[in-house]
C-alpha atoms as a PDB file:
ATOM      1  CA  UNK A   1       0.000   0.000   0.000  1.00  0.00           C
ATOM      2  CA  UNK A   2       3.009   2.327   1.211  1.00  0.00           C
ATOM      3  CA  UNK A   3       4.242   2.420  -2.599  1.00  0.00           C
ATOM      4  CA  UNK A   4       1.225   2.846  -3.479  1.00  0.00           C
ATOM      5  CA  UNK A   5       0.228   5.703  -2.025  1.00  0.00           C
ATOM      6  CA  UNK A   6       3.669   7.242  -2.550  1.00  0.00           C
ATOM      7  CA  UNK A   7       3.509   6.708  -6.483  1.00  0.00           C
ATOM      8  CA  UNK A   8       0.052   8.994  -6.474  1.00  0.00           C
ATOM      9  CA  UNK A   9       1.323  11.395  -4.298  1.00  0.00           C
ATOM     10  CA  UNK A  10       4.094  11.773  -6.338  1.00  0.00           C
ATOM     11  CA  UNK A  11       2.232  12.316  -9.257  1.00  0.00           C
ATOM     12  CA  UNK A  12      -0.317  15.111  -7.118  1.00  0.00           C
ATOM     13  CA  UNK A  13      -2.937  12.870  -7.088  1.00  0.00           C
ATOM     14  CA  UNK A  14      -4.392  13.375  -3.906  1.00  0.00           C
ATOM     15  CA  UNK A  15      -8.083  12.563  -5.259  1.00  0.00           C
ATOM     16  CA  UNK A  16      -7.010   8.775  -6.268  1.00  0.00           C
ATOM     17  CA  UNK A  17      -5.614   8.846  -2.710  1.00  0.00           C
ATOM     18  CA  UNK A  18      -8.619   9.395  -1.326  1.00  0.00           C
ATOM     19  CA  UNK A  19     -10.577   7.736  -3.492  1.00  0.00           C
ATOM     20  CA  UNK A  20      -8.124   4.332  -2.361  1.00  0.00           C
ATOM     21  CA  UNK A  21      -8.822   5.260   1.153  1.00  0.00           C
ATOM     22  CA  UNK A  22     -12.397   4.382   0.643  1.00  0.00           C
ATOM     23  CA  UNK A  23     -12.253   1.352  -1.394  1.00  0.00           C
ATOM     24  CA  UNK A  24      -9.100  -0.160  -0.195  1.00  0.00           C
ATOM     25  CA  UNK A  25      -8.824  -3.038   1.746  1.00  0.00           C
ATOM     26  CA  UNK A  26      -7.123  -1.241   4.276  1.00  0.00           C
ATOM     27  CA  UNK A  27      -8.918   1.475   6.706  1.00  0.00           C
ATOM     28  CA  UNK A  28      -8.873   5.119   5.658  1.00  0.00           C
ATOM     29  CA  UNK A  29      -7.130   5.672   8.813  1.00  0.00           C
ATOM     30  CA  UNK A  30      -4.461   3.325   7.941  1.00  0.00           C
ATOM     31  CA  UNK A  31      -3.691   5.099   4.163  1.00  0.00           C
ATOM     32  CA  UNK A  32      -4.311   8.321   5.877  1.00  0.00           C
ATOM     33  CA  UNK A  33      -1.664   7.772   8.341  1.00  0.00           C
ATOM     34  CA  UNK A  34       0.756   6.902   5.454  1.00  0.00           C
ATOM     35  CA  UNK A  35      -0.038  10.123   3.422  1.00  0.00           C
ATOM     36  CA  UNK A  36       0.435  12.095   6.507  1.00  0.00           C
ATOM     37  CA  UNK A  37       3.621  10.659   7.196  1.00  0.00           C
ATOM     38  CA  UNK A  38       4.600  10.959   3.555  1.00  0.00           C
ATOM     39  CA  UNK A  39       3.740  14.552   3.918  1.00  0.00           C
ATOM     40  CA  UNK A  40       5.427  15.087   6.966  1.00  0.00           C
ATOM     41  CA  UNK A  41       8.770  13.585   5.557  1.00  0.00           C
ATOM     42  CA  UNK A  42       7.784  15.763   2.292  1.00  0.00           C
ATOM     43  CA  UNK A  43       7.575  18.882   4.252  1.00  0.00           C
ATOM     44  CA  UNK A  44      10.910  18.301   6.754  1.00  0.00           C
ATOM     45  CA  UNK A  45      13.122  17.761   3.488  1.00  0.00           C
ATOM     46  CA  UNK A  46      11.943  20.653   1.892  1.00  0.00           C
ATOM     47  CA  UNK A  47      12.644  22.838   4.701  1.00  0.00           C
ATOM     48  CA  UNK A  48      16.032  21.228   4.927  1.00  0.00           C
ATOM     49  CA  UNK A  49      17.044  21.396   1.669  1.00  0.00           C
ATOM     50  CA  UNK A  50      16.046  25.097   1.540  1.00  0.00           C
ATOM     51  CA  UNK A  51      18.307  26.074   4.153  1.00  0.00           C
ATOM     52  CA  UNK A  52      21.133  23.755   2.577  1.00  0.00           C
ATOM     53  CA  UNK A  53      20.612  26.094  -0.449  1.00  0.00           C
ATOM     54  CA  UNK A  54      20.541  29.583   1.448  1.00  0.00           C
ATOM     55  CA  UNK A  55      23.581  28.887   3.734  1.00  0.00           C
ATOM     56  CA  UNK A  56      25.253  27.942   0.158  1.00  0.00           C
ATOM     57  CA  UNK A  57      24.064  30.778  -1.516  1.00  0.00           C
ATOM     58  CA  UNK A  58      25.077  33.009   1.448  1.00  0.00           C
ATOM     59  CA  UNK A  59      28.214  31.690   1.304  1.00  0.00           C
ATOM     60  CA  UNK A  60      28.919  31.873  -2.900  1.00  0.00           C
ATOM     61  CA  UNK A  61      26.877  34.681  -3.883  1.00  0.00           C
ATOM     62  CA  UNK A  62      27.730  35.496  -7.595  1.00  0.00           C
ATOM     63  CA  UNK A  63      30.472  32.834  -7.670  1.00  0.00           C
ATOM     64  CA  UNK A  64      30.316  31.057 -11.193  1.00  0.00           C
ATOM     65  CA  UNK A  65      27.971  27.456 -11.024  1.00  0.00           C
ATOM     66  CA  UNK A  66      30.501  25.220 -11.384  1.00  0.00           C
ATOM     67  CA  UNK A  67      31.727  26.433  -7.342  1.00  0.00           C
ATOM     68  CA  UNK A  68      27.990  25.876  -6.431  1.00  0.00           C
ATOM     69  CA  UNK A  69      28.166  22.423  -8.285  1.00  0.00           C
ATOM     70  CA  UNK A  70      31.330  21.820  -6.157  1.00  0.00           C
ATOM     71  CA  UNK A  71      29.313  22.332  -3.172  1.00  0.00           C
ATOM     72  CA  UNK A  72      26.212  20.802  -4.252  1.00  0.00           C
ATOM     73  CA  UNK A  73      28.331  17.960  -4.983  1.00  0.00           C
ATOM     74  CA  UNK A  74      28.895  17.272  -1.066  1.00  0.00           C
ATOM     75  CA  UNK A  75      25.463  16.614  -0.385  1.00  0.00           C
ATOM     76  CA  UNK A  76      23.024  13.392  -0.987  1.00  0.00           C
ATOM     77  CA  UNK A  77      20.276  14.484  -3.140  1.00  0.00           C
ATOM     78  CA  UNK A  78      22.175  17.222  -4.886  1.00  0.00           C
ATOM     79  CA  UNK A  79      19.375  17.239  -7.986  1.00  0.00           C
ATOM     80  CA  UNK A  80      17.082  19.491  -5.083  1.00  0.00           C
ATOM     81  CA  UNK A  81      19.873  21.751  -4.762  1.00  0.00           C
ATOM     82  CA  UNK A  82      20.458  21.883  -8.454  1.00  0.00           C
ATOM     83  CA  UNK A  83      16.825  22.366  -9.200  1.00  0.00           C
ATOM     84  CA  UNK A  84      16.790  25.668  -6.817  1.00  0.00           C
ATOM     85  CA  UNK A  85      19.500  26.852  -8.481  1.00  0.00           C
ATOM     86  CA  UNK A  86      18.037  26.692 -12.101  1.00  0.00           C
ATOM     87  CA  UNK A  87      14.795  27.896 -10.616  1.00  0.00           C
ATOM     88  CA  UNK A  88      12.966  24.547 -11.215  1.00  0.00           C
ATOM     89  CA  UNK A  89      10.511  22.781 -10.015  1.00  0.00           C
ATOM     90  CA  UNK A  90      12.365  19.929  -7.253  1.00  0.00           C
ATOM     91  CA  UNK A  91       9.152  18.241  -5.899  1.00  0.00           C
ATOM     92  CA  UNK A  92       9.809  15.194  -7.869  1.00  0.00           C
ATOM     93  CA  UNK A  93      13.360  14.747  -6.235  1.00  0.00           C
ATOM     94  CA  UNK A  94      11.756  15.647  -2.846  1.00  0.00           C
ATOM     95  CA  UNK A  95       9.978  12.658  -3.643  1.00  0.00           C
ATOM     96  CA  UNK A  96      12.712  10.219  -4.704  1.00  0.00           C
ATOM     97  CA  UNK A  97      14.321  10.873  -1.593  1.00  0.00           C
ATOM     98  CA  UNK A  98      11.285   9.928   0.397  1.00  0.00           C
ATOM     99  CA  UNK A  99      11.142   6.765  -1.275  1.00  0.00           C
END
């Protein structure tokens, strides 16, 4: 179910969550509990990797990307930090870190 649950979240499908919730074998309280925590975990790494970026960009300023690449290269996940920098979208490696 976890995976499950995961892959639609992923995808911002929060109405086929719900939807699973109620005709799942398992309670809605049980999936629920799962997109909460999914959510929860979703939420902390965002934060995290946000202040990862600012300390970084604090710390380079206008230096040229391949120092920030240098630095991103320290960290796990480094395709979040690399999305902020290009001004991307980096939900979908929020989400591959969850998993």
């Amino acid at each position: 179910m976890e995976i499950h649950v995961w892959n639609l979240l992923k995808d911002g499908k929060l109405n086929d969550v719900i939807e699973m919730a109620n005709n799942d074998s398992h309670s809605f309280q049980d999936v629920m509990d799962v997109v909460l925590d999914f959510s929860s975990r979703y939420r902390d790494l965002s934060e995290y990797y946000r202040g990862v970026f600012g300390n970084i960009k604090n710390k380079l300023g206008d230096s040229p990307r391949e120092e920030y690449m240098k630095e991103f290269s320290r960290i796990n996940y480094s395709a979040i930090l690399i999305s902020m920098l290009d001004g991307e979208s980096f939900s979908e490696h929020i989400w591959d870190a969850i998993r």
